[in-house]
Each structure stands twice: as C-alpha cells, then as structure tokens.
N, C-alpha and C. Protein backbone atom coordinates (compact mmCIF):
# COMPACT_ATOMS: atom_id res chain seq x y z
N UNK A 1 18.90 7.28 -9.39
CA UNK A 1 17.67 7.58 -8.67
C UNK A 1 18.02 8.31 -7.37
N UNK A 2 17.18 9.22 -7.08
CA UNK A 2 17.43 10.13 -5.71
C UNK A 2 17.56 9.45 -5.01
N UNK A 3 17.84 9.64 -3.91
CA UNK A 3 17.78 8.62 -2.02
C UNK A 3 16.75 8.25 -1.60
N UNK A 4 16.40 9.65 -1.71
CA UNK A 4 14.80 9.83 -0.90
C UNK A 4 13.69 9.22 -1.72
N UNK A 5 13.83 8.92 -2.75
CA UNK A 5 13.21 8.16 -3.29
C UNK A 5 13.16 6.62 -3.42
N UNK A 6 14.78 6.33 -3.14
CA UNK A 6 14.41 4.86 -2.88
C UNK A 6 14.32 4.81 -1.43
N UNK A 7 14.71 5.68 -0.31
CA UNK A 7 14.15 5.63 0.95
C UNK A 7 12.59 4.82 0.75
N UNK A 8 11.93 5.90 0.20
CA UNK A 8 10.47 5.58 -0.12
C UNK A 8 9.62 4.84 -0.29
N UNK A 9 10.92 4.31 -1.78
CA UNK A 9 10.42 2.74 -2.05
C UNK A 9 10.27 1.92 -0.88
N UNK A 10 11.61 2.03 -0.16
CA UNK A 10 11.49 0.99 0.82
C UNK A 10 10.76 0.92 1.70
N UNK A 11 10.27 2.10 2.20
CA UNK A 11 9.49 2.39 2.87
C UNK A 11 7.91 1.23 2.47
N UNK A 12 7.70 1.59 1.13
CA UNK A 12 6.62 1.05 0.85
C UNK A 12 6.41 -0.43 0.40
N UNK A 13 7.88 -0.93 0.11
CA UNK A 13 7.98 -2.44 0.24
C UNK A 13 7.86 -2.99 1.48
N UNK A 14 8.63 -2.45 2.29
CA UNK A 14 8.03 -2.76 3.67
C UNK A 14 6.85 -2.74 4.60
N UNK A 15 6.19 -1.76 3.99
CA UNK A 15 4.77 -1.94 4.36
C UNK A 15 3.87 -2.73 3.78
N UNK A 16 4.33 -3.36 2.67
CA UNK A 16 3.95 -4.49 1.81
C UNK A 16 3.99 -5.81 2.40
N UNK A 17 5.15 -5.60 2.32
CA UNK A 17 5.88 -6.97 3.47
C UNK A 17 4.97 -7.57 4.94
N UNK A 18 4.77 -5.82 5.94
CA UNK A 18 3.89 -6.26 6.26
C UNK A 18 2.56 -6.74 6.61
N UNK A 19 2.21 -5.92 5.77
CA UNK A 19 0.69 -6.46 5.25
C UNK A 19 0.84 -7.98 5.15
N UNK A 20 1.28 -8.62 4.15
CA UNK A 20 1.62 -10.04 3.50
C UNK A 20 1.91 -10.56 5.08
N UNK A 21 2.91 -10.30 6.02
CA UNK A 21 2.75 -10.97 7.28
C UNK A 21 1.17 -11.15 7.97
N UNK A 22 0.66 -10.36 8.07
CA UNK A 22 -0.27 -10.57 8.24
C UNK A 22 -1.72 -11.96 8.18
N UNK A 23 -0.75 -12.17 7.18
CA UNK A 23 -1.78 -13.33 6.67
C UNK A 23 -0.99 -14.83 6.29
N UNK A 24 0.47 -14.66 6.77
CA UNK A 24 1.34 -15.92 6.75
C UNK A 24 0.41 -16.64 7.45
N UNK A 25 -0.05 -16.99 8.90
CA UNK A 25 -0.66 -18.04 9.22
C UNK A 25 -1.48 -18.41 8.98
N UNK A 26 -2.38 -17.90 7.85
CA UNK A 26 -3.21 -18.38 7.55
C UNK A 26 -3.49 -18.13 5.92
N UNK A 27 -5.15 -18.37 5.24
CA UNK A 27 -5.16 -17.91 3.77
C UNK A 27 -5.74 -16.94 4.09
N UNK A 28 -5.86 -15.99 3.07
CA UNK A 28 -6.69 -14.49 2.85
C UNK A 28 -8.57 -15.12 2.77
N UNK A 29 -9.02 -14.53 4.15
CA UNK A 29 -10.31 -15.04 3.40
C UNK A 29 -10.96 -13.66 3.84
N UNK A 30 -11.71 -12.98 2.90
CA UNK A 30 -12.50 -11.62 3.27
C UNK A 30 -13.00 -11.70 4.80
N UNK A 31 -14.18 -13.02 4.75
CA UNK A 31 -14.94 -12.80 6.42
C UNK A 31 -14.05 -12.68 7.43
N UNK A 32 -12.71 -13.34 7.80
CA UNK A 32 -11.83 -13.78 8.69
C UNK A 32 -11.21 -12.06 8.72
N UNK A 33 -10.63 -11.72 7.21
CA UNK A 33 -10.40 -10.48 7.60
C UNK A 33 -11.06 -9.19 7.96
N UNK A 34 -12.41 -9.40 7.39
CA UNK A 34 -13.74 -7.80 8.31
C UNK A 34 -13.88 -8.41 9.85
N UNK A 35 -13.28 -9.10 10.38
CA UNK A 35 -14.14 -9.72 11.62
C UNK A 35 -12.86 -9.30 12.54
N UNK A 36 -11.45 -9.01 12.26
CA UNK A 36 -10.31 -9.01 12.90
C UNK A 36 -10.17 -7.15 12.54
N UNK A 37 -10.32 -6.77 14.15
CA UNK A 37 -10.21 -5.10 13.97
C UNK A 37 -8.89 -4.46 13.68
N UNK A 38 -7.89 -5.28 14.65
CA UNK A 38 -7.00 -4.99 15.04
C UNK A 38 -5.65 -5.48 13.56
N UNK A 39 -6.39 -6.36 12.69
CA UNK A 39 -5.50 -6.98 11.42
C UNK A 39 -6.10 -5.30 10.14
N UNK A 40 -7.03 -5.59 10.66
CA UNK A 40 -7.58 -4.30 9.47
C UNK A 40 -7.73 -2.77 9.94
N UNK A 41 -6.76 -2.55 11.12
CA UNK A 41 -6.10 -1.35 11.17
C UNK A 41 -4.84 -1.10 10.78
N UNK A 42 -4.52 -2.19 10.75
CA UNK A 42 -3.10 -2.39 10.54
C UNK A 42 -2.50 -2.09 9.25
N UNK A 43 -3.73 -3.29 8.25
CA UNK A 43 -3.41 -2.91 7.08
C UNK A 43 -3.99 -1.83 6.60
N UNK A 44 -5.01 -1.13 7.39
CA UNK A 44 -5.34 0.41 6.72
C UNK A 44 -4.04 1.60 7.20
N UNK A 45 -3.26 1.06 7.78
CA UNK A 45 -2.08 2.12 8.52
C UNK A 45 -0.83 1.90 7.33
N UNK A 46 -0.70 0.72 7.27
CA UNK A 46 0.29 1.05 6.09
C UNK A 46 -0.24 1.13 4.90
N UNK A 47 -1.42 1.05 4.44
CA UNK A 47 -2.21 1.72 3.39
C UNK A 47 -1.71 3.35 3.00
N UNK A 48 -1.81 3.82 4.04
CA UNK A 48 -1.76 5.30 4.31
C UNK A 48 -0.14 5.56 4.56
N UNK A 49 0.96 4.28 5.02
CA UNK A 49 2.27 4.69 4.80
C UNK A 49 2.44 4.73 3.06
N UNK A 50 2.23 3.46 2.64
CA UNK A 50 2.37 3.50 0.73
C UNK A 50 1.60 4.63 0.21
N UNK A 51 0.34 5.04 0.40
CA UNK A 51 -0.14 6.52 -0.31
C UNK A 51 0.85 7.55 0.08
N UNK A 52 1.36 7.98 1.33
CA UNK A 52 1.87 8.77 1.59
C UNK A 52 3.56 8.84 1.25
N UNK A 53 4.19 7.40 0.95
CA UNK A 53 5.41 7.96 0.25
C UNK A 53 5.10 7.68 -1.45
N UNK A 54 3.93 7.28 -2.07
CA UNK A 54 3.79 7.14 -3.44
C UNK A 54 3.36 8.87 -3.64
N UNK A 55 3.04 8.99 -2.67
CA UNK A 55 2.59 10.90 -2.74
C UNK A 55 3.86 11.54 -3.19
N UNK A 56 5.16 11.48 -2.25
CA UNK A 56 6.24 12.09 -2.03
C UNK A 56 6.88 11.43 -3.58
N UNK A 57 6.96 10.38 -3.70
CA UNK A 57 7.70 9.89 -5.13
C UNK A 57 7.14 10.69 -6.44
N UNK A 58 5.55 11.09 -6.24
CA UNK A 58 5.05 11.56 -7.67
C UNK A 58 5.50 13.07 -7.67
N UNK A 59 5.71 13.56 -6.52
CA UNK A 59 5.98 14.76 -6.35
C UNK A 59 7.36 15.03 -6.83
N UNK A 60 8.51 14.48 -6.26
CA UNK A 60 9.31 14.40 -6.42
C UNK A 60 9.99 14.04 -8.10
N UNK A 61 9.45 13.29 -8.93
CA UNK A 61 10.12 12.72 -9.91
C UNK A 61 8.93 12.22 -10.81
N UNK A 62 7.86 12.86 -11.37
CA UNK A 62 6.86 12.66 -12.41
C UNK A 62 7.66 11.30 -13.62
N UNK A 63 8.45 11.28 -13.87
CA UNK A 63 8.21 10.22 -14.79
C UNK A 63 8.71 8.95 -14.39
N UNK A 64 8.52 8.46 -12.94
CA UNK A 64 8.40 7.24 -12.14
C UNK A 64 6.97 6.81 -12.70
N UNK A 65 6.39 5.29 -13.27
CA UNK A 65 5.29 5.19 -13.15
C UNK A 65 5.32 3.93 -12.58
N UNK A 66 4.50 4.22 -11.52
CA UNK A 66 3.55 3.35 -10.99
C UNK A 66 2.37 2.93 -10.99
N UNK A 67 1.69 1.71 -11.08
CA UNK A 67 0.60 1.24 -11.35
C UNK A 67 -0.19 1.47 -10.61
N UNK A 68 -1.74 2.68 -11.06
CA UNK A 68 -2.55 2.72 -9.86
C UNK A 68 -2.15 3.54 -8.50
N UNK A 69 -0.54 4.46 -8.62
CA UNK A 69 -0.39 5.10 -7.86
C UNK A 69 -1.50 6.29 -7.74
N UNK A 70 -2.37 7.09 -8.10
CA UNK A 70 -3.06 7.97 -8.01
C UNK A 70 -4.53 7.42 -7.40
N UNK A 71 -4.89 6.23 -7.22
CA UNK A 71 -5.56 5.56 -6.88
C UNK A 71 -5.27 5.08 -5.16
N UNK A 72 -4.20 4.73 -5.48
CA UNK A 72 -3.48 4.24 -3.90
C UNK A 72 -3.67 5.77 -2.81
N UNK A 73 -3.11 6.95 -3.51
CA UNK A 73 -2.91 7.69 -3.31
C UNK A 73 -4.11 8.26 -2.34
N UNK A 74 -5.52 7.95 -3.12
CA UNK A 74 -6.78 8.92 -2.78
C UNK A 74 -7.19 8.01 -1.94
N UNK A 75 -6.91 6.64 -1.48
CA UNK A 75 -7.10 5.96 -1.04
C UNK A 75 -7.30 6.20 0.51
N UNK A 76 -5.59 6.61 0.71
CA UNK A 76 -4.40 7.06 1.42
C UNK A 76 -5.42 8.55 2.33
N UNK A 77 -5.69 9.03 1.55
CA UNK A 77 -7.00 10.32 1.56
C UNK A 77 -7.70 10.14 2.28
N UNK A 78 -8.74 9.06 1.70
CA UNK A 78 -10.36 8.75 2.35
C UNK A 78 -9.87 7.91 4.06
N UNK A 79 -8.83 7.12 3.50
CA UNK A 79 -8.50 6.78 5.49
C UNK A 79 -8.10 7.73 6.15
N UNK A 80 -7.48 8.46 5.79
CA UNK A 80 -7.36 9.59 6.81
C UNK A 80 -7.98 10.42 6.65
N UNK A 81 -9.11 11.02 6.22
CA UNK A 81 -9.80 12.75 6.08
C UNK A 81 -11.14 11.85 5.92
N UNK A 82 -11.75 10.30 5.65
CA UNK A 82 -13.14 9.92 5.55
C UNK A 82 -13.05 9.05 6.59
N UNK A 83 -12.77 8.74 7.05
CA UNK A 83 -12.66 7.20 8.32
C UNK A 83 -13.48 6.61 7.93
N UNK A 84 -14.86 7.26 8.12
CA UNK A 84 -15.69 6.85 8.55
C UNK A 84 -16.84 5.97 7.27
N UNK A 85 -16.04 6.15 6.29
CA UNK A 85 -16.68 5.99 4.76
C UNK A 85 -15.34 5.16 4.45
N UNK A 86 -14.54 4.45 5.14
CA UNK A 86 -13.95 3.44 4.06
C UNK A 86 -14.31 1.89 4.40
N UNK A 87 -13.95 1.80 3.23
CA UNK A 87 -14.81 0.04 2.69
C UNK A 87 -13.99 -0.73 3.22
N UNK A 88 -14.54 -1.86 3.68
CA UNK A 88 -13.75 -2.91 4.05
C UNK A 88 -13.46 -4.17 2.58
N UNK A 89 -14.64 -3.96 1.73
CA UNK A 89 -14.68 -4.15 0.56
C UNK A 89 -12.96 -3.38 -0.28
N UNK A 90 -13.29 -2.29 -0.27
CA UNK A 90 -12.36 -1.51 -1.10
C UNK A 90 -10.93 -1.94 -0.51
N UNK A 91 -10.58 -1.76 0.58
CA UNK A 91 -9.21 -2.31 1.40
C UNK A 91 -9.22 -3.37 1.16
N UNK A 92 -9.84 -4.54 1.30
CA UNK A 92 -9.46 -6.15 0.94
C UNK A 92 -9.34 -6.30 -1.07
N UNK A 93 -10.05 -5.17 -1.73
CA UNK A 93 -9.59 -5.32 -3.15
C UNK A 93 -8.49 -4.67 -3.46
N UNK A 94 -8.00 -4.32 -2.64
CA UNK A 94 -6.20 -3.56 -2.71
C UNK A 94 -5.62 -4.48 -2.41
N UNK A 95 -5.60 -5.53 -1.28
CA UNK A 95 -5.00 -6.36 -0.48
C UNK A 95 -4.31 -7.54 -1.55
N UNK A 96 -6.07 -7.90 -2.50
CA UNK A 96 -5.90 -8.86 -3.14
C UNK A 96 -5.33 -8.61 -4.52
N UNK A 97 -5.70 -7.28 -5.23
CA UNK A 97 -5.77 -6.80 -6.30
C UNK A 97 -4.19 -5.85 -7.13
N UNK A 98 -4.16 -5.03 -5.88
CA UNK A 98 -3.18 -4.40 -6.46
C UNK A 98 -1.87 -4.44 -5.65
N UNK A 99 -1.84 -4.78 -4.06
CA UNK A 99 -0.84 -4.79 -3.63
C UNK A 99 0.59 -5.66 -4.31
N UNK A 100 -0.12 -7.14 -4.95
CA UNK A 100 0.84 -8.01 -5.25
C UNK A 100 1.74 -6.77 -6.83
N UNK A 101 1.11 -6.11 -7.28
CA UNK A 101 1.50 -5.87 -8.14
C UNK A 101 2.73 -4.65 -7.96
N UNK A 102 1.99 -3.65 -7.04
CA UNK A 102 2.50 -2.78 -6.62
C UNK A 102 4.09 -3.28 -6.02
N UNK A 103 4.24 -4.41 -5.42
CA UNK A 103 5.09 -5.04 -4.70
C UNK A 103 6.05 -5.31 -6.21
N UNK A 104 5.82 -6.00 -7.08
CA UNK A 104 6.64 -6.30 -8.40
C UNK A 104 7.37 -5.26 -8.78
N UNK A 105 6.60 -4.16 -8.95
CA UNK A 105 6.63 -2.75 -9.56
C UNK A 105 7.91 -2.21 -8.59
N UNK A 106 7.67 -2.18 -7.25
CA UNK A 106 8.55 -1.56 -6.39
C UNK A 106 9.71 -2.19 -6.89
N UNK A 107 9.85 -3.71 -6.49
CA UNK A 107 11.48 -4.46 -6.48
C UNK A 107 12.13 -3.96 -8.03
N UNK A 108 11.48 -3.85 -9.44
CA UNK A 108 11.81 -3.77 -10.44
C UNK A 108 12.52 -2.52 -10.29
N UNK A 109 11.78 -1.24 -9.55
CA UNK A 109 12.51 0.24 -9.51
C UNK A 109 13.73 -0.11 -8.41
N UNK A 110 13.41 -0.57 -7.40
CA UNK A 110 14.66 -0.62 -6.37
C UNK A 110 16.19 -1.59 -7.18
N UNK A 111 15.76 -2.04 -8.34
CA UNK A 111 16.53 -3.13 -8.72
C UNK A 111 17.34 -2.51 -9.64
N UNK A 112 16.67 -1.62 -10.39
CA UNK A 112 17.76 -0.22 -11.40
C UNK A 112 18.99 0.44 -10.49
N UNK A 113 19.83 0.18 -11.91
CA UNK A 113 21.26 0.80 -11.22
C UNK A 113 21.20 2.04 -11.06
C-alpha cells in the first residue's frame, strides 16, 4: 500500500478516535449532543478531515473500498460549501451509524501487509 495512503488512513482513524473521545465521559445522547456547540464543531471538523483524506484515498487508488465512502465524502462537501444546511440529525446518524464501521474498515486496511 502507498504511504500516503496509509498516512490517510491514519489520519482518519484518528479523527475517529477523536470523535469517540468526545463522548468517553459520558453516553451518546442526541439532545446532550445538539445542545453542546463547541462538541458539534468539533465533530463536524473531523467530519470534513475523514471526507477529505477518503477524497485523496479514492483518488489515489480506486480499488480501496470503503463503506459509504462517497457518502462521507459529500458530506465532507455540504459542511464546508452548505454550512448553513447541515443537519444535526444527519451528523449524529454518522456518529452513531457509520463511524463505528468506518473505524473497523480502516484498522482491517491499516492491518494488511
């Protein structure tokens, strides 16, 4: 596998990572998280780090698949070019929905010889 590609990965496990910090002290509860500005910029910032190196990985090496990367991707989009139109809905169903998976997906590629 290229460098820059598992650069990438890591990149985006780590922004995984900290998302998931985020919510060590406590459980994931939707209201707790729309009500905290400063937790749900955070995780919309590394939202937009994982779109933006799942961008560079598809570019780079088409027959990597990732789950829902083209999704993550446009995601990655609407926070930065819509601000003003993203869901707090849609970000907490990434949070809950696809991040854990995305996270599996990563360690499995970083884990190939």
């Amino acid at each position: 596998m290229d460098n820059d590609i598992k650069v990438w990965l890591y990149d985006i496990l780590n922004a995984i990572m900290e998302i998931e910090s985020f919510f060590n002290e406590s459980t994931k509860e939707f209201a707790k998280y729309q009500s905290d500005l400063r937790t749900k910029r955070a995780v919309e910032r590394n939202i937009e780090i994982i779109g933006e190196a799942l961008n560079r990985i598809l570019k780079r090496d088409e027959t990597i698949v990732i789950s829902n990367s083209r999704k993550i991707v446009d995601t990655r989009n609407r926070i930065i070019h819509g601000y003003d139109t993203v869901s707090d809905d849609v970000i907490w169903g990434i949070i809950i929905r696809y991040i854990p998976i995305l996270q599996t997906e990563i360690q499995i590629l970083l884990d190939e010889p």
